[in-house]
Structure formats: C-alpha cells, structure tokens
Protein backbone atom coordinates (compact mmCIF):
# COMPACT_ATOMS: atom_id res chain seq x y z
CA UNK A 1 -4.36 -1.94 34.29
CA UNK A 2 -3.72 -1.82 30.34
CA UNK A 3 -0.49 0.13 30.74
CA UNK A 4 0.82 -2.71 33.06
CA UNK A 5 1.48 -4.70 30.17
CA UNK A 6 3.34 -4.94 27.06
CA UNK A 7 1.88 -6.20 24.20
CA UNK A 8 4.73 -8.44 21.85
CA UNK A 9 3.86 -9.04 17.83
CA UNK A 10 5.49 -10.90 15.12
CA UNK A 11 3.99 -11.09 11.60
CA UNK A 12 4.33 -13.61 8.93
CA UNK A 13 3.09 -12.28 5.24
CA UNK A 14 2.28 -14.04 2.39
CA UNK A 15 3.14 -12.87 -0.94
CA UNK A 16 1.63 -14.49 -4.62
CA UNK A 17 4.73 -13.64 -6.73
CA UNK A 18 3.38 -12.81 -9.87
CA UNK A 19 4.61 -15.55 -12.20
CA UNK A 20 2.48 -16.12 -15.40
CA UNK A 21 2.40 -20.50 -14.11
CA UNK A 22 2.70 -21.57 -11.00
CA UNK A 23 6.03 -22.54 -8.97
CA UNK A 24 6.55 -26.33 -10.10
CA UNK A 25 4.19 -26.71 -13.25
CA UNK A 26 2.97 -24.95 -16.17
CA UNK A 27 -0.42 -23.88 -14.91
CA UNK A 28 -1.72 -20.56 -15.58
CA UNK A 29 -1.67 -18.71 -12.29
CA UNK A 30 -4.68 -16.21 -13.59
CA UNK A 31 -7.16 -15.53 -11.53
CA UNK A 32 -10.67 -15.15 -11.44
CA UNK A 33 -10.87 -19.20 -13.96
CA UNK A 34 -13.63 -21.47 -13.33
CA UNK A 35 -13.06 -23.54 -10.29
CA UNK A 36 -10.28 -26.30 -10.98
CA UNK A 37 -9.63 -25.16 -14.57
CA UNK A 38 -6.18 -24.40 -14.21
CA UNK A 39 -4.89 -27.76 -12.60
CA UNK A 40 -2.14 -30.33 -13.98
CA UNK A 41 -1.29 -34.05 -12.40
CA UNK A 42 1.42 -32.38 -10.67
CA UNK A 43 -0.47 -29.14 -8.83
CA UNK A 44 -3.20 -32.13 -8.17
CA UNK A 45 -0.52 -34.45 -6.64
CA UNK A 46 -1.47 -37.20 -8.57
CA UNK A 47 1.05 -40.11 -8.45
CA UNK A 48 4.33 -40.33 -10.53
CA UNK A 49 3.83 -36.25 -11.26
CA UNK A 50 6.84 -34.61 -10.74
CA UNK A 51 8.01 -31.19 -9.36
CA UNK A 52 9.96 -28.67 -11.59
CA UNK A 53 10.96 -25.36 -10.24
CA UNK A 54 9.47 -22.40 -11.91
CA UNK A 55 13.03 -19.74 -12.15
CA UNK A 56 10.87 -17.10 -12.84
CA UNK A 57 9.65 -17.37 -9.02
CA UNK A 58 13.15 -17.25 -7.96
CA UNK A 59 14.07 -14.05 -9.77
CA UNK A 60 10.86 -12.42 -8.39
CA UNK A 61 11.52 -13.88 -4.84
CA UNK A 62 15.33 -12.47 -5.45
CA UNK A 63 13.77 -8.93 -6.29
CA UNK A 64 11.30 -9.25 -3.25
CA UNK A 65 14.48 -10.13 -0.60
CA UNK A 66 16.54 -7.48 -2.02
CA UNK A 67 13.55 -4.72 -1.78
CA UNK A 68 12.91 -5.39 2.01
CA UNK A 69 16.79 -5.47 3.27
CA UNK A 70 17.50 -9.31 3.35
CA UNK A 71 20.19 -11.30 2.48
CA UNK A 72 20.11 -14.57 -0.29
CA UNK A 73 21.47 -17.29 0.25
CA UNK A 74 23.76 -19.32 -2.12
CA UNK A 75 22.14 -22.70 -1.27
CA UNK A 76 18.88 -23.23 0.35
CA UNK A 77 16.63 -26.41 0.20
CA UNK A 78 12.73 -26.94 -0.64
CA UNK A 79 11.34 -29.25 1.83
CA UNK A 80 7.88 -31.29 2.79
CA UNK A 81 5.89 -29.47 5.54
CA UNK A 82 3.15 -32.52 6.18
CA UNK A 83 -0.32 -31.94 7.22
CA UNK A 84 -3.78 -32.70 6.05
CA UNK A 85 -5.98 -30.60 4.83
CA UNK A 86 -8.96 -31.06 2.06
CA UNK A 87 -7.11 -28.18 -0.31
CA UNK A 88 -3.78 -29.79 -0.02
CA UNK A 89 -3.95 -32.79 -2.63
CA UNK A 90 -0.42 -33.86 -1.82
CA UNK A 91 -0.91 -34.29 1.99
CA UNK A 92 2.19 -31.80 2.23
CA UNK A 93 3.34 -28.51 0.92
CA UNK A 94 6.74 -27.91 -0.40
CA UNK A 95 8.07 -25.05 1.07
CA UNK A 96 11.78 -24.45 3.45
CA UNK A 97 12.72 -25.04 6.33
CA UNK A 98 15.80 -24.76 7.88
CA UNK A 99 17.49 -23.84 4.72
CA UNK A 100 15.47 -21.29 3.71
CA UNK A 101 16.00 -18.91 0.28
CA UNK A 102 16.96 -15.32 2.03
CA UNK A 103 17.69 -14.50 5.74
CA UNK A 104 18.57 -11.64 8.42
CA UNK A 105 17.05 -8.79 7.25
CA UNK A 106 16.72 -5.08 8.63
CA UNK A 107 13.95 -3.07 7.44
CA UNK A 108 13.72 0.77 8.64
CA UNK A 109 10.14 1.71 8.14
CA UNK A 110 7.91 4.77 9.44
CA UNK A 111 5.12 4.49 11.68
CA UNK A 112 3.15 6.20 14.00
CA UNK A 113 0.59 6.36 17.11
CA UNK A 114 -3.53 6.84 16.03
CA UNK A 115 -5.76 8.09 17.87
CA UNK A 116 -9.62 6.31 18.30
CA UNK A 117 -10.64 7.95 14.74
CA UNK A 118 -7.20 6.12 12.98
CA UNK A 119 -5.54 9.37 12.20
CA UNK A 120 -1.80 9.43 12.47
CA UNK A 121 0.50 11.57 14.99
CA UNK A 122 4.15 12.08 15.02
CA UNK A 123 5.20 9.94 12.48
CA UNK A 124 9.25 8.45 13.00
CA UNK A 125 11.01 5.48 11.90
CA UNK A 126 11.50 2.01 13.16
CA UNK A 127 14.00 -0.60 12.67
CA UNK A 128 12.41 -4.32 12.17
CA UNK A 129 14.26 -7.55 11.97
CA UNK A 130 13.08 -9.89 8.86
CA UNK A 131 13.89 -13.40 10.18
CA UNK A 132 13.63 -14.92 6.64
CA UNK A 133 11.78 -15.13 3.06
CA UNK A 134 11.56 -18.32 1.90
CA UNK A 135 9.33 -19.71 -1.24
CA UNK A 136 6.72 -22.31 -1.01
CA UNK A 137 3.81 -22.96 -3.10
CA UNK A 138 0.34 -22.17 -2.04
CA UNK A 139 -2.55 -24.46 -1.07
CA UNK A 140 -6.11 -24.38 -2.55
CA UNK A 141 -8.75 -22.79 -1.56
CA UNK A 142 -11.93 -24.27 0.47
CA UNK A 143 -15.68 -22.73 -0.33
CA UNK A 144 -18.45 -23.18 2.16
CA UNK A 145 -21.75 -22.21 1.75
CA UNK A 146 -24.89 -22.41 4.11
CA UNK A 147 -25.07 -22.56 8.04
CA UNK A 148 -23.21 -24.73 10.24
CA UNK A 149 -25.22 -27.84 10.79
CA UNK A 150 -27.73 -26.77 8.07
CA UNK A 151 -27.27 -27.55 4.69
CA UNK A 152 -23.55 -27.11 5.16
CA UNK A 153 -21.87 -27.73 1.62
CA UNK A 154 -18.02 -27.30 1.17
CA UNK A 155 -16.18 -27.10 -2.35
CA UNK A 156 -12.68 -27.14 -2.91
CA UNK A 157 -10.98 -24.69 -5.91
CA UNK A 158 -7.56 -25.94 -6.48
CA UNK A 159 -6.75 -23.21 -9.05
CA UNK A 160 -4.69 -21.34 -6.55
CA UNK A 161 -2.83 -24.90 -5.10
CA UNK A 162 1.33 -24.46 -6.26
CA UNK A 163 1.13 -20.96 -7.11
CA UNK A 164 4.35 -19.30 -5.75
CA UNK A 165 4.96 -17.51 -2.59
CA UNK A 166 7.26 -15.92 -0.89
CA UNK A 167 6.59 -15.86 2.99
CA UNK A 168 8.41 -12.66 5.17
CA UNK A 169 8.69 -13.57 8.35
CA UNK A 170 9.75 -11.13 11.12
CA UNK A 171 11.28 -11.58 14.65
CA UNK A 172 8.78 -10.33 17.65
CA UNK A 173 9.39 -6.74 17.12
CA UNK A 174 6.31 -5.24 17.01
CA UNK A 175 4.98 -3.38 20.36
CA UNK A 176 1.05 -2.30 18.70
CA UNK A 177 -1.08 -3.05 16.37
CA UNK A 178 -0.14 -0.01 14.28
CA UNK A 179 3.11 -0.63 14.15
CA UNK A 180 2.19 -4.39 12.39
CA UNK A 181 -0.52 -2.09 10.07
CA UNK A 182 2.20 0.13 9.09
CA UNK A 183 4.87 -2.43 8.62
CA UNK A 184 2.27 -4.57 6.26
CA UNK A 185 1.55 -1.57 4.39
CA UNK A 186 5.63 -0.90 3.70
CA UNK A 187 5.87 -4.16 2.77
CA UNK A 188 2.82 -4.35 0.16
CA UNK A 189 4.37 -1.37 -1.63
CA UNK A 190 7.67 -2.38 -1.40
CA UNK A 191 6.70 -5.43 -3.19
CA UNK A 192 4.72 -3.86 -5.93
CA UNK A 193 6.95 -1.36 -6.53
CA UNK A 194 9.55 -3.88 -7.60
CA UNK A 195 6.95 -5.47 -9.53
CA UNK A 196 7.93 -9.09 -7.05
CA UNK A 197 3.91 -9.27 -6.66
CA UNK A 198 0.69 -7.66 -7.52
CA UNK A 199 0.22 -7.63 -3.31
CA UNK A 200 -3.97 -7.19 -4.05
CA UNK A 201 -5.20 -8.48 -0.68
CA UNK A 202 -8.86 -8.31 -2.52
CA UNK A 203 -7.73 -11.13 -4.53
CA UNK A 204 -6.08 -13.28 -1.69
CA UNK A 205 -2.02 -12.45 -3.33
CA UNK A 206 -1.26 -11.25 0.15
CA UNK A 207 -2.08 -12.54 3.10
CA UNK A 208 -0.90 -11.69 7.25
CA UNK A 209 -0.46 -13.50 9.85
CA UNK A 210 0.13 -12.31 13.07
CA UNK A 211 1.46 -14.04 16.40
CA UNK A 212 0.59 -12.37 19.06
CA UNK A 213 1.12 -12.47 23.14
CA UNK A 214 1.22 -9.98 26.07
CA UNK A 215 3.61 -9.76 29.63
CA UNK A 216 3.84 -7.75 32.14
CA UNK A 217 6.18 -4.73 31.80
CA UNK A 218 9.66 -5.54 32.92
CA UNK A 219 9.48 -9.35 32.20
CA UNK A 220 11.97 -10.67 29.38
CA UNK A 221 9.84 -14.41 29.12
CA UNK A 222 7.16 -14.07 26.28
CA UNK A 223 3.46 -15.05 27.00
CA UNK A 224 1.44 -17.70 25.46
CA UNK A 225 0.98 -16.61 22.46
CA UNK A 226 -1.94 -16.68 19.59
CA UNK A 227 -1.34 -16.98 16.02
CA UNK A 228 -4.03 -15.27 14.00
CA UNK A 229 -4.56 -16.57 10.64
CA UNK A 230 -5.08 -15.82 7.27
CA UNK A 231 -5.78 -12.06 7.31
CA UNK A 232 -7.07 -10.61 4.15
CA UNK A 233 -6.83 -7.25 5.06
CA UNK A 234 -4.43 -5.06 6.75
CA UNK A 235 -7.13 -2.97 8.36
CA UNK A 236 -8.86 -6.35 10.28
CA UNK A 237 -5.40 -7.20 11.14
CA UNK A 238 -4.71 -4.27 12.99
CA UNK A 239 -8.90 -4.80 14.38
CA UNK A 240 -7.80 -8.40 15.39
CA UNK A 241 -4.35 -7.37 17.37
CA UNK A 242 -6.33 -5.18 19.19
CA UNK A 243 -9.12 -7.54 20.17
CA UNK A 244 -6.87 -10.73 21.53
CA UNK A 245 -4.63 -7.63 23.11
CA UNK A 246 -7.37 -6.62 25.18
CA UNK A 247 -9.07 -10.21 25.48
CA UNK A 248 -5.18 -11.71 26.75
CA UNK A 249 -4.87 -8.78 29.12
CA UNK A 250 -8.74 -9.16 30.63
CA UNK A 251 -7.61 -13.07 30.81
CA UNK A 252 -4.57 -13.09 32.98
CA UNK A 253 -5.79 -10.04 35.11
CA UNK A 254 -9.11 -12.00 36.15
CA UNK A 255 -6.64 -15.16 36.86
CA UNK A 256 -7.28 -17.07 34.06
CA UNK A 257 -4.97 -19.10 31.49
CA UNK A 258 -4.72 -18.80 27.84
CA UNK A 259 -4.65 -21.42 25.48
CA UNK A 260 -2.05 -21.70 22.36
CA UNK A 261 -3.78 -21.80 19.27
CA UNK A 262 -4.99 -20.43 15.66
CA UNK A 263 -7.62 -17.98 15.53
CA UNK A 264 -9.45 -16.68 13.00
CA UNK A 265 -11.23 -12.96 12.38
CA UNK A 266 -15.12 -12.48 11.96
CA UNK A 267 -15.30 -9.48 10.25
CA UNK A 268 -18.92 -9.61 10.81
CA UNK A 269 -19.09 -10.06 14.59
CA UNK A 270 -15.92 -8.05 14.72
CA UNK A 271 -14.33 -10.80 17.69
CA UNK A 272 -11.50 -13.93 16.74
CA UNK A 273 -12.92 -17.55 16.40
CA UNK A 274 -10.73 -20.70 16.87
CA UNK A 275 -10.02 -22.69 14.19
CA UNK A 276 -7.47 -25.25 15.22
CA UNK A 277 -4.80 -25.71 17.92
CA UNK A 278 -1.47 -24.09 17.45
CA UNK A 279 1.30 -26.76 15.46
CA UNK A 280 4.76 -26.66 16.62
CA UNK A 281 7.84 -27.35 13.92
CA UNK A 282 8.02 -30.82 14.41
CA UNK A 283 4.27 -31.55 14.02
CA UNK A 284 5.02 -30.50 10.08
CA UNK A 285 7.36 -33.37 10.09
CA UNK A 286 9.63 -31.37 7.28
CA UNK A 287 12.25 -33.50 5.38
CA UNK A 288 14.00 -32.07 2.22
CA UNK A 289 12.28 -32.35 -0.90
CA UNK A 290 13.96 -35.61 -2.68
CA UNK A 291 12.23 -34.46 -5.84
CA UNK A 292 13.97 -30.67 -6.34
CA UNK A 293 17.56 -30.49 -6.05
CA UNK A 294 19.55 -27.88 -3.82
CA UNK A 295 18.02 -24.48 -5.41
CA UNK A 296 21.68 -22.45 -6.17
CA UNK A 297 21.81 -18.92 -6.54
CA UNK A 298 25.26 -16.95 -7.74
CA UNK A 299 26.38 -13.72 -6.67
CA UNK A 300 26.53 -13.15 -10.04
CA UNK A 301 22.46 -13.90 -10.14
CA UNK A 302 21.79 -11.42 -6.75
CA UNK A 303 23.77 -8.44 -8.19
CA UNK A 304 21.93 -8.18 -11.60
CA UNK A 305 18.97 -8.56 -9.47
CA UNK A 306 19.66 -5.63 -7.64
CA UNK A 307 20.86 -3.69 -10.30
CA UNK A 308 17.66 -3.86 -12.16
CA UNK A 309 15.80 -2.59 -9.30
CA UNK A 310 14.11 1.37 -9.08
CA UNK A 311 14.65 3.40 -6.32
CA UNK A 312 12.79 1.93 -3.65
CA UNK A 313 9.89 4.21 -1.97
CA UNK A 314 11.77 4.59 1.01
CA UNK A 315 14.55 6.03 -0.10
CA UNK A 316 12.32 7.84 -2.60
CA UNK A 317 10.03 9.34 -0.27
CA UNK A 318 13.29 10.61 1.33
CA UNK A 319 14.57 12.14 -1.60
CA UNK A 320 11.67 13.63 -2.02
CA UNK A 321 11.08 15.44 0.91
CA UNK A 322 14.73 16.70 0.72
CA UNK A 323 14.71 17.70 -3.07
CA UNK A 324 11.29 19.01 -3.10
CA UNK A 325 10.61 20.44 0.34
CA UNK A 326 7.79 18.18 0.99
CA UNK A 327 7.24 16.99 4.41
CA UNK A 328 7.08 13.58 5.17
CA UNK A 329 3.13 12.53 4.53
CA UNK A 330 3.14 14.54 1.74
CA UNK A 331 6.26 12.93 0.49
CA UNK A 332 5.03 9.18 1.81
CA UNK A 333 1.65 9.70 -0.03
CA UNK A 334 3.22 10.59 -3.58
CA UNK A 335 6.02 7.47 -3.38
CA UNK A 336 2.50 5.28 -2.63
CA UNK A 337 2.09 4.25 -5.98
CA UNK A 338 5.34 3.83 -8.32
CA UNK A 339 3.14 5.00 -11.08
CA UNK A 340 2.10 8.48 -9.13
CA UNK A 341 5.96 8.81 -7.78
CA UNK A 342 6.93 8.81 -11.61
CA UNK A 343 4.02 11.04 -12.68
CA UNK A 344 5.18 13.86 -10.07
CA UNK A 345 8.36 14.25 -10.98
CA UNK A 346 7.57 14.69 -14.36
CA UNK A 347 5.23 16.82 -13.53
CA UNK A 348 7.29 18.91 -11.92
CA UNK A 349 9.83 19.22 -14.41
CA UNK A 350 6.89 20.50 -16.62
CA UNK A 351 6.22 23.03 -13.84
CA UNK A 352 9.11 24.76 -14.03
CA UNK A 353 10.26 22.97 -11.08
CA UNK A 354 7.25 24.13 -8.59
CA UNK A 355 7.15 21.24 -6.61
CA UNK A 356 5.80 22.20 -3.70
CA UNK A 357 2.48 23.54 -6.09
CA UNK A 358 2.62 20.68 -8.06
CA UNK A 359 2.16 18.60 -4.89
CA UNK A 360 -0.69 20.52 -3.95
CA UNK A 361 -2.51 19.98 -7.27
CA UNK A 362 -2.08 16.70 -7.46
CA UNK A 363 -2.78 15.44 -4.07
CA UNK A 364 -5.84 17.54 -3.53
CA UNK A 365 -7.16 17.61 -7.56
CA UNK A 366 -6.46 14.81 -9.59
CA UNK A 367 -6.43 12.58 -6.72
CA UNK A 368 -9.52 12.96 -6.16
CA UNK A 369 -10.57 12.69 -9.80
CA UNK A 370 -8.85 9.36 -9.98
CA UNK A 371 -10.29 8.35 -6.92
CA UNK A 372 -13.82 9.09 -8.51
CA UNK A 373 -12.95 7.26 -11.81
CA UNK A 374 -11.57 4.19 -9.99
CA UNK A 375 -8.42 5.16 -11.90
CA UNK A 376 -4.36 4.78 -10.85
CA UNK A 377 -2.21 7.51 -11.32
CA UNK A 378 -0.42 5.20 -14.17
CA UNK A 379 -4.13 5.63 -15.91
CA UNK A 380 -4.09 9.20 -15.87
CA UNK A 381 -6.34 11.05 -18.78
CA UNK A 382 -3.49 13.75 -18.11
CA UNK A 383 -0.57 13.34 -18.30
CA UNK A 384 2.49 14.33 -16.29
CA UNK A 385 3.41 17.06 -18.53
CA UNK A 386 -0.04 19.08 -19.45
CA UNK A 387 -0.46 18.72 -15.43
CA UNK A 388 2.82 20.48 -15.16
CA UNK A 389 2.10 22.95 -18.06
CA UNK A 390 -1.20 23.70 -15.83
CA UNK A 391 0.28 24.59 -12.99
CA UNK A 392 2.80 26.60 -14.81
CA UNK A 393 -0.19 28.43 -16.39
CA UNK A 394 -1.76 29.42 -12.93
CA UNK A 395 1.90 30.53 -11.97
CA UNK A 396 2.28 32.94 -15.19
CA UNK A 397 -0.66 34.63 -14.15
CA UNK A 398 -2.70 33.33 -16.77
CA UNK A 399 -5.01 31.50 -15.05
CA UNK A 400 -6.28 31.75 -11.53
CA UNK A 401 -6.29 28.72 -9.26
CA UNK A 402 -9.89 28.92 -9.09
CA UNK A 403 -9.85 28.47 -12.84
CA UNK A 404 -7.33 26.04 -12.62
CA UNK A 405 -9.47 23.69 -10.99
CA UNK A 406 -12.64 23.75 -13.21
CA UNK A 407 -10.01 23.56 -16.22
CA UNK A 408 -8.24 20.38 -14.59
CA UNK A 409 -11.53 18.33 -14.64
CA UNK A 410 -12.65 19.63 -18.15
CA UNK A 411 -8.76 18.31 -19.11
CA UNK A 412 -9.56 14.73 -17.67
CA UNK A 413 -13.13 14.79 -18.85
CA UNK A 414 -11.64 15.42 -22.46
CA UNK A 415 -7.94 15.11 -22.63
CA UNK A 416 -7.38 18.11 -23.89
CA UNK A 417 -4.46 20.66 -22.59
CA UNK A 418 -5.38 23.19 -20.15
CA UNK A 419 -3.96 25.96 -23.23
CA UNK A 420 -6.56 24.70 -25.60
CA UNK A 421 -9.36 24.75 -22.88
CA UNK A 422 -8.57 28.25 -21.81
CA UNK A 423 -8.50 29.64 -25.37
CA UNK A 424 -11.74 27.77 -26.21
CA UNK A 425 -13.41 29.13 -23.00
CA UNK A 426 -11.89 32.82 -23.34
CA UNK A 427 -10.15 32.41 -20.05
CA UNK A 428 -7.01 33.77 -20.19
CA UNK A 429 -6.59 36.31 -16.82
CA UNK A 430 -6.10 40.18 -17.54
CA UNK A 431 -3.28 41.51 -16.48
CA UNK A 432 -2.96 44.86 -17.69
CA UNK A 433 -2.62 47.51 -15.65
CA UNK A 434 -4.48 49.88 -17.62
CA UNK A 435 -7.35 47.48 -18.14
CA UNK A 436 -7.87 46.97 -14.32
CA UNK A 437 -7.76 50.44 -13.58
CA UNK A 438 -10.58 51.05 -16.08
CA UNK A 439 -12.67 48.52 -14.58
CA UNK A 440 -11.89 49.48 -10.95
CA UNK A 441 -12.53 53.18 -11.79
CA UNK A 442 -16.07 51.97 -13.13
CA UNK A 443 -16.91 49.58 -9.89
CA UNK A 444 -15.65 52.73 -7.72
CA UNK A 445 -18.25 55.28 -9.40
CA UNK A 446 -21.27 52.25 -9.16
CA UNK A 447 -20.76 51.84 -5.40
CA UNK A 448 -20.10 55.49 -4.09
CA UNK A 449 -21.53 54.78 -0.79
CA UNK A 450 -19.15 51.80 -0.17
CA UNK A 451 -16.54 54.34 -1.30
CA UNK A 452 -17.17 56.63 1.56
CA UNK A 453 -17.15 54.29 4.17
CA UNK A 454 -14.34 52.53 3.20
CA UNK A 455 -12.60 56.10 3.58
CA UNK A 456 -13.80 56.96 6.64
CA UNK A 457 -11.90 53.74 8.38
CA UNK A 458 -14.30 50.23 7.34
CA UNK A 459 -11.39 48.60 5.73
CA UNK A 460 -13.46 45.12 5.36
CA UNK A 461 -14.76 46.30 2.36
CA UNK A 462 -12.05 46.52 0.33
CA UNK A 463 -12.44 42.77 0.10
CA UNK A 464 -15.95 43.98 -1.63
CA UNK A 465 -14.27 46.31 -3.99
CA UNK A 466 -11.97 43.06 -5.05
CA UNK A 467 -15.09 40.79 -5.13
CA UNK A 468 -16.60 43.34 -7.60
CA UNK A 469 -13.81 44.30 -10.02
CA UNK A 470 -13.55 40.52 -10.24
CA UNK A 471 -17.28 39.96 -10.86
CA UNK A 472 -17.28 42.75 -13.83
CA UNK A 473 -14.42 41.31 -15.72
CA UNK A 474 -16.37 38.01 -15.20
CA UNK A 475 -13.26 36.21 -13.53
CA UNK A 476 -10.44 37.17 -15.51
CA UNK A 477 -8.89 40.06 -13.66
CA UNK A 478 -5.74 38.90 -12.08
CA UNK A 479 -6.41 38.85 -8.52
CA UNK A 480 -2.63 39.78 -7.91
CA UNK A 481 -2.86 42.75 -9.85
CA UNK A 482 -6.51 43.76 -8.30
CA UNK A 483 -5.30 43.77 -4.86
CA UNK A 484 -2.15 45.55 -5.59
CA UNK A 485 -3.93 48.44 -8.10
C-alpha cells in the first residue's frame, strides 16, 4: 500500500546569476545571440587561456546566500569537477567542492497539501536545511534535431558555457512533491527579488534537480535513490516526483530492485527516461583549481551585502498580513512580484489606507488586465497612486464599484485618472437626498401594482424598486443612499 511508505526528496537548483559577462571572461552573457557568438579562447578552453573571476558573480552569489538563510564563508576554493561531455570544451567544469562559497542554511518556507485539481489546502510553514551554495560556471548547451536513428543531427551552442551559477543544494528534507514545488517557487522569488538572478526557467536561468528515493515507514536507512535531471519547469518537477514515487513504490512492492541513476522527464509522454548512470563524488575526480586563487570574502564584504538588501517576501508577506489584515494567500500573492509588493503599498497609501479594498481591486482587476496585456505589475499603465485615488473614489461615494470597474480598464486603455474619466463620462454618483427621493417618488407612481404587493407582505421586490430607481438615474444613484431612502 502507498501509505506504507515514505517518500524522501532533496533538490539541487541552478541559478544563472545575472552578470552582464560570464564568471571567468568577458563574454556577454545575453541571451537569445546566434549560436557560438558570444565565445572567447577561455569559455572555449582553448590552450594557454586563462581563468579570471568575474566579482560581480560573487556579490550576486553573496546577495543570493544571504536571501535564502545561509552562511558565507571567508575562504572557499574553485575546483575541477572532470567529465566529458560534447558541451564542455574544457573536459571539466570549475565549480567547489569541499570548500564551497556559503553553507548551513535554514530556510522557513510555506507550503501546503493539493488535491488531484492542484489547488492548495491549509497552507503552514516548513523549516528546510540548505546544505550549501556554491558558484560554478555553466556548460553549453547540446541541440538535436530529427529521430533517433534517422537523420539524427546534434549541434552544440556554447554561448551559455562559463556563465555563472550559483547551485542551492538542500539536505533530504522534502516528504512530497509539493513540498519540492513550493520550496522551488520560494526560492525563484527569493532570488529575483534580490535581483541575484532573473530565475526565467523559459530561458534555462534556473534549473531543478531532484534526488529522489522511497522506504518503508519507520526505517531510518534511505532507498536507492534517482536523481532527476535538468528540470525546466517547476510544474514537471513536481509531475516527475510523482511518477518515480509511484514507479519506486510499484518496484519494491512487486519484489523488484531499482537501479541508481539519472533520469530525465518527457514532457510529451509524461513518464522519466534514463539518460546515464548515477556518478558518485569521486568519479568527478575534483582537485582545486591551480588557475584561481583562494576566492576571500570579508565580513566587511557580507554586511554591506546584506545591508543593501529589501525586505525579503517572506518577511514581507508577513508584514503584510499583520499590517493590512490580509490573510496569508492574499498576502503571499501580492509579495509574488517585488514590483506588485511595491505597487500595493503605494497604492494603499493613496487609498486612504483601505487595504483590505485595495487588495481586492488589484488582485481581482488589474491583475487580470495585466495578465491579458502580458504586462508585470512594474509595467503598469496605472500607477500606484491613480489606483489608490480610484478606490478612494468608490469609497467617497462617488463612484459605484460597478463603475469602478469599467473606469479601471478605460484608465489602462488610456492612462488617464479615474477623476478625468468620470467627469468626461458624467459619472459622478448622486447622492442627494432630495434628488433620490424625487426619483423614487416617480418609480413608485410608474409601478403602482408592485407598490401594493410589496405592502401587502412580498418583500422581494423591494430589490425591484432599487433595480428601478437605479435604472432611471441611469446608474448614478448611490446605491447606499437608495437602499437606505
């Protein structure tokens, strides 16, 4: 049976940190060059080229460390992992080993049970040990094209070979797969919101790779494990857990044996593939790098690191569930995007301090019209404050909220504030007294049958009356005032 076992996950991610050149040359790390353009003797590993460290890469990987809880080290030392591979020109990748740049890290993140559909239930936090983030330079990339055994052709873009990295590594803590979806996720924003790297898994700047085994409840020996590679998206992770999971568990209840090795996610076929047999440490053959000195850090260095970063979502989304009386997905979905955390508080401020409404309208309305325009909330045609001065209109009574929202997508058709669209459109609410009574005393003596049974006990239709008072001042009767008249 499934609830027999346990499952037990650890995840390595790989980060592009968004240098302008790559980690030991000048190359331009911009992406989306011809094939091979941006290449140098050294990225090529072309003899007598030498390595020079990028420090640009270190302040980003300092800012990354710092963002997800771990601790830098004062000395750590680049080293030669060895293997072959067509898009590794050198024959070996300098990365770290047993020195490595930042270590011991403790990460509280929240996450939460799905059910089949993917929706979330009962989100609460969980505490995750980071082993280590080291930096490394990246390999190239290989290109096939055609079927296996059929006009097979392979190309090789090196564009992407000694770009800078920084690989997170955490200790087996995971016990699903969406716990290891919802860790990734933390850690992709994290890193963007620090601005460590751009974390666009469309583009191949982040990358997961997940280890994966199962054991029977109870035992404290791990299972052979499976390391699945090269994940390019957090949702076919989560797919691919789930998959060797249930394939491991099938396996060992049938009597079987499972096999250490790298695997690989078909997307298409939705099922893992092998690709190679799983290396151990010592099949890398590392030795320190005798080209790059000891890589030195102060504590000088790590504090104005940390000092320059923002409030991290975390303890953002935190803040903003106390301050604002937002619960926690509403909170979590507004500290997403650094841009759309900014953009609400601003917002709110413009308000008049309604957060809790000027949640509402921005979750539910110019989400959505962002969403539509393939627009961030950093690329907002309105801006925090005539959002704010919106919803402050709707609260004054001016406006309705049923206004509101046809004047919040003329505002980011056109730019313009919702005050100039409501005095162009004549749709400032009425909320005289007098005014409404005139117009309810006229809808009363046009609907004297209504009248009558609305006396004699059918209290549904005072929703009519409302409905028509509304309809004769074409909308602009304050709906407040109508229902209280």
């Amino acid at each position: 049976m499934t609830n027999d076992w346990e499952t037990i996950i650890g995840l390595e991610v790989h980060a592009q940190l968004s240098t302008e050149s790559k980690i030991f040359c000048g190359c331009s790390t911009r992406f989306g060059d011809e094939p091979n353009a941006n290449t140098c003797p050294t990225c090529l590993g072309l003899p007598g080229a030498l390595p020079v460290l990028n420090w640009r890469a270190v302040e980003l990987g300092a800012r990354a460390a710092l963002a997800l809880g771990l601790h830098i080290n004062e000395r750590s030392i680049f080293a030669r992992k060895n293997y072959f591979y067509p898009d590794l020109p050198k024959g070996y990748q300098i990365s770290q080993y047993d020195q490595p740049f930042s270590t011991n890290g403790t990460l509280e993140i929240m996450t939460a049970d799905r059910d089949e559909a993917g929706h979330a239930h009962e989100w609460k936090p969980m505490t995750i040990q980071i082993t280590r983030l080291h930096l490394e330079e990246d390999a190239g990339k290989n290109v096939h094209e055609g079927l296996p055994d059929v006009d097979r052709f392979s190309y090789i873009d090196l564009n992407r070979a000694g770009t800078p990295l920084a690989e997170i590594v955490t200790e087996p803590d995971f016990r699903s797969s969406w716990q290891a979806y919802d860790y990734v996720n933390h850690v992709r924003r994290a890193l963007q919101w620090v601005g460590a790297s751009d974390a666009d898994m469309e583009k191949g700047n982040l990358r997961c790779e997940a280890n994966v085994s199962v054991r029977r409840k109870g035992d404290t020996k791990f299972g052979t494990k499976v390391e699945l590679k090269n994940l390019n998206s957090v949702r076919f992770m989560q797919k691919a857990i789930e998959f060797e999971v249930e394939r491991h568990i099938k396996t060992l209840e049938s009597g079987g044996q499972l096999v250490q090795e790298t695997l690989l996610w078909d997307e298409r076929l939705n099922e893992t593939r092998p690709m190679r047999s799983k290396e151990e440490a010592h099949d890398y053959r590392y030795f320190p790098e005798p080209d790059l000195p000891p890589l030195i850090v102060t504590n000088q260095f790590v504090e104005e690191v940390r000092a320059s970063l923002p409030e991290l979502p975390g303890p953002r989304a935190k803040r903003f569930a106390e301050q604002y009386g937002l619960s926690y997905a509403d909170a979590s979905q507004l500290t997403g995007d650094r841009a759309l955390a900014d953009y609400y508080e601003s917002a709110v401020e413009a308000s008049g301090s309604n957060a809790r409404a000027t949640a509402n309208w921005i979750r539910s309305e110019l989400l959505r019209e962002l969403e539509n325009a393939g627009l961030s909330a950093g690329k907002s045609p309105i801006p925090a404050m005539k959002l704010g001065a919106l919803v402050r209109m709707i609260d004054d009574g001016k406006i309705s909220g049923k206004q509101g929202k046809d004047v919040l997508v003329e505002m980011f058709a056109t730019g313009k504030s919702a005050a100039v669209i409501v005095e162009e459109k004549g749709l400032i609410q009425v909320s005289d007294t007098g005014e409404i009574d005139r117009v309810i005393d006229e809808v009363i003596a046009a609907n004297p049958n209504q009248l009558e049974a609305y006396r004699g006990g059918k209290e549904a239709l005072f929703g009519f009356f409302v409905g028509q008072v509304m309809k004769a001042s074409k909308g602009k009767a304050n709906p407040k005032v109508v229902m209280s008249a």
